[in-house]
PDB file of N, CA and C in Angstrom:
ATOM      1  N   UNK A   1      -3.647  -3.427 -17.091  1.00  0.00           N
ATOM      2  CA  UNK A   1      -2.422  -3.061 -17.785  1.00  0.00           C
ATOM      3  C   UNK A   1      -1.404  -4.197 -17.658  1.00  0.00           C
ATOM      4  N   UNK A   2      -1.534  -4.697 -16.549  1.00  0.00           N
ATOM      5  CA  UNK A   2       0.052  -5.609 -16.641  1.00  0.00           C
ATOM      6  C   UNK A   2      -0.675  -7.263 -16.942  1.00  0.00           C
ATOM      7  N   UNK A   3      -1.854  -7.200 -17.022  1.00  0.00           N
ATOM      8  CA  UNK A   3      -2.373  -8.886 -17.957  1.00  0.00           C
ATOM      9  C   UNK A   3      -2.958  -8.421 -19.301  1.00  0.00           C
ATOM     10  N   UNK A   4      -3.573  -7.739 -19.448  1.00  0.00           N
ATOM     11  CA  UNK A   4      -3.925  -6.988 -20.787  1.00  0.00           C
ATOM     12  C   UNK A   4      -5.230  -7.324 -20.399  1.00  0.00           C
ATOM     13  N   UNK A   5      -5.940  -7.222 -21.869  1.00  0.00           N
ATOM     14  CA  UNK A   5      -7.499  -7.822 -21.975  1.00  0.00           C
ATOM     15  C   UNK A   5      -7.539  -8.822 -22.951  1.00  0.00           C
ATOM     16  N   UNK A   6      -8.098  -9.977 -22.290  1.00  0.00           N
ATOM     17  CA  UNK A   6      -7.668 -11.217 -23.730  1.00  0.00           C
ATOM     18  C   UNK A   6      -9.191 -11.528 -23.662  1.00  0.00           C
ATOM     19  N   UNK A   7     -10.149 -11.833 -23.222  1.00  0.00           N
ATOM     20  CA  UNK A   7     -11.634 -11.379 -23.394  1.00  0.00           C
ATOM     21  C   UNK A   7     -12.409 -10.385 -23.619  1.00  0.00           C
ATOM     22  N   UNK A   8     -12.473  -9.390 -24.508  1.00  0.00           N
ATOM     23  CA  UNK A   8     -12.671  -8.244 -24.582  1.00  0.00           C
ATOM     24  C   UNK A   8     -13.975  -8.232 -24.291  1.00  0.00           C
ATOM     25  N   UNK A   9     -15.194  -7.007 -23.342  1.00  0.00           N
ATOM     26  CA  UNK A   9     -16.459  -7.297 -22.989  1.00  0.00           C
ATOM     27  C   UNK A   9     -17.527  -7.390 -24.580  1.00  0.00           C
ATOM     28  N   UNK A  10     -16.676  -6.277 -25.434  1.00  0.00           N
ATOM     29  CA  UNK A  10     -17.333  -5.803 -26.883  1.00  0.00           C
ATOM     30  C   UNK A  10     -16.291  -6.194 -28.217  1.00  0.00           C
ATOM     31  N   UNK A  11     -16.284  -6.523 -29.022  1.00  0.00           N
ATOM     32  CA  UNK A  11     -15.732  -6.281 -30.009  1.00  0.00           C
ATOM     33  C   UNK A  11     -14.828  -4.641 -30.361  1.00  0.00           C
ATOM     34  N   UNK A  12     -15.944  -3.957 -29.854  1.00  0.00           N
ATOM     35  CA  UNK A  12     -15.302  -2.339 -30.361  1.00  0.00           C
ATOM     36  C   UNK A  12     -13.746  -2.326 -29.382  1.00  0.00           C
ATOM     37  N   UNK A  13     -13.882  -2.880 -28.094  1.00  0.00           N
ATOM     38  CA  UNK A  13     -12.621  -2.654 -27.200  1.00  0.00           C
ATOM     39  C   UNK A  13     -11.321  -3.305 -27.711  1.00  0.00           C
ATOM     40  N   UNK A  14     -11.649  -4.724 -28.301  1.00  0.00           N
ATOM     41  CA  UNK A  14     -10.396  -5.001 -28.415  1.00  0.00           C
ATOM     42  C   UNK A  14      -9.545  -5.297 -27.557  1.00  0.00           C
ATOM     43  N   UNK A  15      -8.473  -6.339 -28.315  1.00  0.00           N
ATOM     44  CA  UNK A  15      -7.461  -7.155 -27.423  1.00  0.00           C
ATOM     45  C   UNK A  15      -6.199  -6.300 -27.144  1.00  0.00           C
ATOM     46  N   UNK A  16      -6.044  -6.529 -25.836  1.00  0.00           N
ATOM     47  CA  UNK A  16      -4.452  -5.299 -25.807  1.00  0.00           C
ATOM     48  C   UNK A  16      -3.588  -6.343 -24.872  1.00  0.00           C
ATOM     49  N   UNK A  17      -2.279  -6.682 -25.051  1.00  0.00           N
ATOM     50  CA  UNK A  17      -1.336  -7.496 -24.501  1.00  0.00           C
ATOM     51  C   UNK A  17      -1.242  -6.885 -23.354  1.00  0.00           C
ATOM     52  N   UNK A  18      -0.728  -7.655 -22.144  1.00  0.00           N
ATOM     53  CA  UNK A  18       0.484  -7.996 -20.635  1.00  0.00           C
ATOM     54  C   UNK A  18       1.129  -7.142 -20.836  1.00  0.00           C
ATOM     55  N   UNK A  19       1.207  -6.066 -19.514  1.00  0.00           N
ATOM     56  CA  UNK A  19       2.413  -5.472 -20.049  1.00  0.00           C
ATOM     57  C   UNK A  19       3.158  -5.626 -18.598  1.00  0.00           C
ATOM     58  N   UNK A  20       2.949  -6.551 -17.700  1.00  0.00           N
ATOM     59  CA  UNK A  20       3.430  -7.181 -16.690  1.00  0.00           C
ATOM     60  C   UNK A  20       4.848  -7.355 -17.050  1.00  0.00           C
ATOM     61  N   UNK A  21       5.654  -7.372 -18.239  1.00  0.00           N
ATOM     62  CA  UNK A  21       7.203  -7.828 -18.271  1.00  0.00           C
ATOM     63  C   UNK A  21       7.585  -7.172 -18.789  1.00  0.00           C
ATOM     64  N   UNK A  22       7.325  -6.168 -19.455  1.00  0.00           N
ATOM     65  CA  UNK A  22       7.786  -4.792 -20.439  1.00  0.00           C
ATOM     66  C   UNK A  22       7.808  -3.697 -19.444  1.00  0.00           C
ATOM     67  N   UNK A  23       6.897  -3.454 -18.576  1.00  0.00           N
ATOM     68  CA  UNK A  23       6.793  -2.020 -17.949  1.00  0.00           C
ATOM     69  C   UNK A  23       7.759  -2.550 -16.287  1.00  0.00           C
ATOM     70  N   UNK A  24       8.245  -1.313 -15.592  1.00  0.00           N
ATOM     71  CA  UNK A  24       8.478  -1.921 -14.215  1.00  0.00           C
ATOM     72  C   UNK A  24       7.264  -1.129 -13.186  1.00  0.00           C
ATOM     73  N   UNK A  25       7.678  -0.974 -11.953  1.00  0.00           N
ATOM     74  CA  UNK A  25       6.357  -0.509 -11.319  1.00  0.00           C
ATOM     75  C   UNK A  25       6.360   1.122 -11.657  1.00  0.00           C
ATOM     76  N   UNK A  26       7.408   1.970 -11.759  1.00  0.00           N
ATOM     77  CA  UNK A  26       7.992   2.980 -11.918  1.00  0.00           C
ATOM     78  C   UNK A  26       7.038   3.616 -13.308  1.00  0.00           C
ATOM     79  N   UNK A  27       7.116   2.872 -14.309  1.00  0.00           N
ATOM     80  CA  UNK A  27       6.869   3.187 -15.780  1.00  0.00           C
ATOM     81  C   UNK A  27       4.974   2.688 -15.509  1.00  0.00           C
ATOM     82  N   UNK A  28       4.754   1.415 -14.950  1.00  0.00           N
ATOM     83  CA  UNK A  28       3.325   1.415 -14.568  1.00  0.00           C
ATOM     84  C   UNK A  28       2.563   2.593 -14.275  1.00  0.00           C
ATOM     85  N   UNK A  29       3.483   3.267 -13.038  1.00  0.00           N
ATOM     86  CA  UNK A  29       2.721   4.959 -12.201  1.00  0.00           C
ATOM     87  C   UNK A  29       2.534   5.585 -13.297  1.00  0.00           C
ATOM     88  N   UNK A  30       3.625   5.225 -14.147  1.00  0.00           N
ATOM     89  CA  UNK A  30       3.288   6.971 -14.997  1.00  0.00           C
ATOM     90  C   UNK A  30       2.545   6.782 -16.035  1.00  0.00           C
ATOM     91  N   UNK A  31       2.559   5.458 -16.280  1.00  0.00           N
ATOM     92  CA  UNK A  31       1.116   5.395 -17.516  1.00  0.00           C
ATOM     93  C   UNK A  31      -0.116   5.675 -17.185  1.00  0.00           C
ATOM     94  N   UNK A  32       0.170   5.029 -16.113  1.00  0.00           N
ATOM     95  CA  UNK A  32      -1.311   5.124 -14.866  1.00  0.00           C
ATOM     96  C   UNK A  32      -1.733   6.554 -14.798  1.00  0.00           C
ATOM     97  N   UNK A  33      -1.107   7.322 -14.677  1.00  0.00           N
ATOM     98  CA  UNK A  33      -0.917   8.903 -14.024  1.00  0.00           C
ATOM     99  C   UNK A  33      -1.411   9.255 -15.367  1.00  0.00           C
ATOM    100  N   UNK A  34      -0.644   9.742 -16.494  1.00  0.00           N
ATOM    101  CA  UNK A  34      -1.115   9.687 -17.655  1.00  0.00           C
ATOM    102  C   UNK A  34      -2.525   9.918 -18.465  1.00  0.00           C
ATOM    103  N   UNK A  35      -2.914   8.639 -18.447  1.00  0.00           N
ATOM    104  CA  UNK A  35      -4.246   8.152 -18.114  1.00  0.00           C
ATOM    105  C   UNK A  35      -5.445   8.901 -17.627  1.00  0.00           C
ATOM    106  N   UNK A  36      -4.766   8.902 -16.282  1.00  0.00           N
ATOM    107  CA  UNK A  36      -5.901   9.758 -15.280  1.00  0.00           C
ATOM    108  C   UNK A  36      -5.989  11.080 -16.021  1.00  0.00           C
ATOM    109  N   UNK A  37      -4.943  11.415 -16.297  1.00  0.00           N
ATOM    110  CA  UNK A  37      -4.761  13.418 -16.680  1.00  0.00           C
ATOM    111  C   UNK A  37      -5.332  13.654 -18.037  1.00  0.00           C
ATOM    112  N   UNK A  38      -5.263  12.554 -18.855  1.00  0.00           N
ATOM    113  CA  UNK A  38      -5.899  12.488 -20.716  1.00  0.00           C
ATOM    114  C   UNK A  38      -7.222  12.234 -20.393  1.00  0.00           C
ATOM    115  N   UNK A  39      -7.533  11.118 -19.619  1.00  0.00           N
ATOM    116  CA  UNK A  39      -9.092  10.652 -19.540  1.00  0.00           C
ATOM    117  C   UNK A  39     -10.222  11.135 -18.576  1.00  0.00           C
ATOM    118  N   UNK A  40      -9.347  11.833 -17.548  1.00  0.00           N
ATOM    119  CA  UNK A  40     -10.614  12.486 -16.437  1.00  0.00           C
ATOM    120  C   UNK A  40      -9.633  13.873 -16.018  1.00  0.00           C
ATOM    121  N   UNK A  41      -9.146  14.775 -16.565  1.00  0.00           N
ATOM    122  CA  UNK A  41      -8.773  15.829 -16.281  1.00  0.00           C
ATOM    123  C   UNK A  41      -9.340  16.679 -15.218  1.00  0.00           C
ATOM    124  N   UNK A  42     -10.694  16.586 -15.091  1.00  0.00           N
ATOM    125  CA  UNK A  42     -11.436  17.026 -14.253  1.00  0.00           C
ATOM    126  C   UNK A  42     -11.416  16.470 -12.728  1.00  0.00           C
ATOM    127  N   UNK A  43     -10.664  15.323 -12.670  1.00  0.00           N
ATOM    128  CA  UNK A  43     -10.236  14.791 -11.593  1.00  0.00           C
ATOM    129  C   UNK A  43      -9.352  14.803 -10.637  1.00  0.00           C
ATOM    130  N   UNK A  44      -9.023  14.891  -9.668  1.00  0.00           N
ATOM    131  CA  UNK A  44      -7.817  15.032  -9.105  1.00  0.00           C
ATOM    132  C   UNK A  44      -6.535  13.767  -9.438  1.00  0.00           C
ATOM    133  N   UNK A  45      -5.219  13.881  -9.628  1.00  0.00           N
ATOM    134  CA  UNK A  45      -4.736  13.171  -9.608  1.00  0.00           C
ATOM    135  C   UNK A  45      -4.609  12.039  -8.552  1.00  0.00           C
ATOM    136  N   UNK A  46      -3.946  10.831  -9.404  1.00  0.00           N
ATOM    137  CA  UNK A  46      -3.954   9.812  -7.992  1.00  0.00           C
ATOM    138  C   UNK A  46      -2.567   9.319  -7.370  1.00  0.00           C
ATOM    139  N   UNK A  47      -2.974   8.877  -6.560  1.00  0.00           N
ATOM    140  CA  UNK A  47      -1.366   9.380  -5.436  1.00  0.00           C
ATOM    141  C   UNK A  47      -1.154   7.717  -5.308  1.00  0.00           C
ATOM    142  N   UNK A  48       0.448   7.817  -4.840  1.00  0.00           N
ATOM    143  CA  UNK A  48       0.904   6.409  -4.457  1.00  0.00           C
ATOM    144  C   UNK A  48       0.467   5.617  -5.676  1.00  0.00           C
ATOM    145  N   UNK A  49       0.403   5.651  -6.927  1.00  0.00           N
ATOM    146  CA  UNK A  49       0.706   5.159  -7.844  1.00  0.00           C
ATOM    147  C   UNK A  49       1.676   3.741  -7.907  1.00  0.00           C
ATOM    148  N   UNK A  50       2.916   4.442  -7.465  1.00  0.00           N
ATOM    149  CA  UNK A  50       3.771   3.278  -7.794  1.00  0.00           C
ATOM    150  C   UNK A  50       3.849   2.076  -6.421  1.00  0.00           C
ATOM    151  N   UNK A  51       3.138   2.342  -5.617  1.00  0.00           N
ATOM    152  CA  UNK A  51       3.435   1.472  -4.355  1.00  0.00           C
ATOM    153  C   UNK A  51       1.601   0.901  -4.527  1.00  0.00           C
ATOM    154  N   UNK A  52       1.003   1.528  -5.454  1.00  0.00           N
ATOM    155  CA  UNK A  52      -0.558   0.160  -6.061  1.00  0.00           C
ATOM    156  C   UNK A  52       0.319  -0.968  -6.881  1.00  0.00           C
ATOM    157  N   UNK A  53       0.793  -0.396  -8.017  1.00  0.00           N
ATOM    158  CA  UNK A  53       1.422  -0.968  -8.919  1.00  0.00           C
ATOM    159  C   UNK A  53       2.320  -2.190  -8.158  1.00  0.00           C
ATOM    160  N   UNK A  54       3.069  -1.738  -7.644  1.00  0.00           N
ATOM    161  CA  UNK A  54       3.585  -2.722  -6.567  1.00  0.00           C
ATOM    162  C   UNK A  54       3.200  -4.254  -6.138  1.00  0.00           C
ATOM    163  N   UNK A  55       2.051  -2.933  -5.193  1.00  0.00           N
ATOM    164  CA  UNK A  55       1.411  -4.170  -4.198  1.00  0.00           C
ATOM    165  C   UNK A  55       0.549  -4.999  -5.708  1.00  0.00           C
ATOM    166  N   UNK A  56      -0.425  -4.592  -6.386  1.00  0.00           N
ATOM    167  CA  UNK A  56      -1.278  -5.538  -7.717  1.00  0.00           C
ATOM    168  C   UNK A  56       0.021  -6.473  -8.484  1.00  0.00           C
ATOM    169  N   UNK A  57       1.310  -6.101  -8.637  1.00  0.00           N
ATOM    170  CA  UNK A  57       2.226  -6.990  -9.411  1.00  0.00           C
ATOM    171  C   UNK A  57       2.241  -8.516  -8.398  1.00  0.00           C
ATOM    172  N   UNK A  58       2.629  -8.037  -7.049  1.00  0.00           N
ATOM    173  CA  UNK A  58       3.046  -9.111  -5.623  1.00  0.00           C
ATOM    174  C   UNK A  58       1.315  -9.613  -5.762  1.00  0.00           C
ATOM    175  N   UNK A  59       0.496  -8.872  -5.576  1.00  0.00           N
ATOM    176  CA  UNK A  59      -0.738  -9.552  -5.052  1.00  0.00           C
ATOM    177  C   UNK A  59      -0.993 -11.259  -6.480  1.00  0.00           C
ATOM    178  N   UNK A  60      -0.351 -10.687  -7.543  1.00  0.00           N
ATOM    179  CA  UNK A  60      -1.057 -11.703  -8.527  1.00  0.00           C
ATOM    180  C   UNK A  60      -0.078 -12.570  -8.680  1.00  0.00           C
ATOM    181  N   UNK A  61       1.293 -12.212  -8.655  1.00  0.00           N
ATOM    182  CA  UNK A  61       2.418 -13.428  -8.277  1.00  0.00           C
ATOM    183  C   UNK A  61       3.322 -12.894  -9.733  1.00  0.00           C
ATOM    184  N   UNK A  62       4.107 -13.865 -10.012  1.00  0.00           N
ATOM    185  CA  UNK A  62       4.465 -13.750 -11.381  1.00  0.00           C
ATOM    186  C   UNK A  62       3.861 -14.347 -12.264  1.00  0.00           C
TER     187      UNK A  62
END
């Protein structure tokens, strides 16, 4: 989410932009969260969201 996909593995997936400067870590969780609840409902939600988001923004730098 916050580099996008600029190599896509297939054609069918497609290129999707960075959203590293548009989203903050806050708006990251909840897309993230989102996500989880549209695409695996059957799943439990996932926790500490915004303190992954966090630490993956710091881990890759600006």
């Amino acid at each position: 989410i916050l580099d996008g996909i600029r190599d896509p593995a297939t054609r069918e997936i497609g290129f999707m932009p960075g959203f590293r400067d548009s989203l903050d870590d806050t708006q990251l969780a909840q897309l993230a969260a989102y996500m989880r609840k549209r695409f695996a409902p059957d799943k439990p939600a996932w926790e500490g969201l915004e303190a992954a988001a966090s630490s993956v923004r710091a881990a890759r730098g600006p």
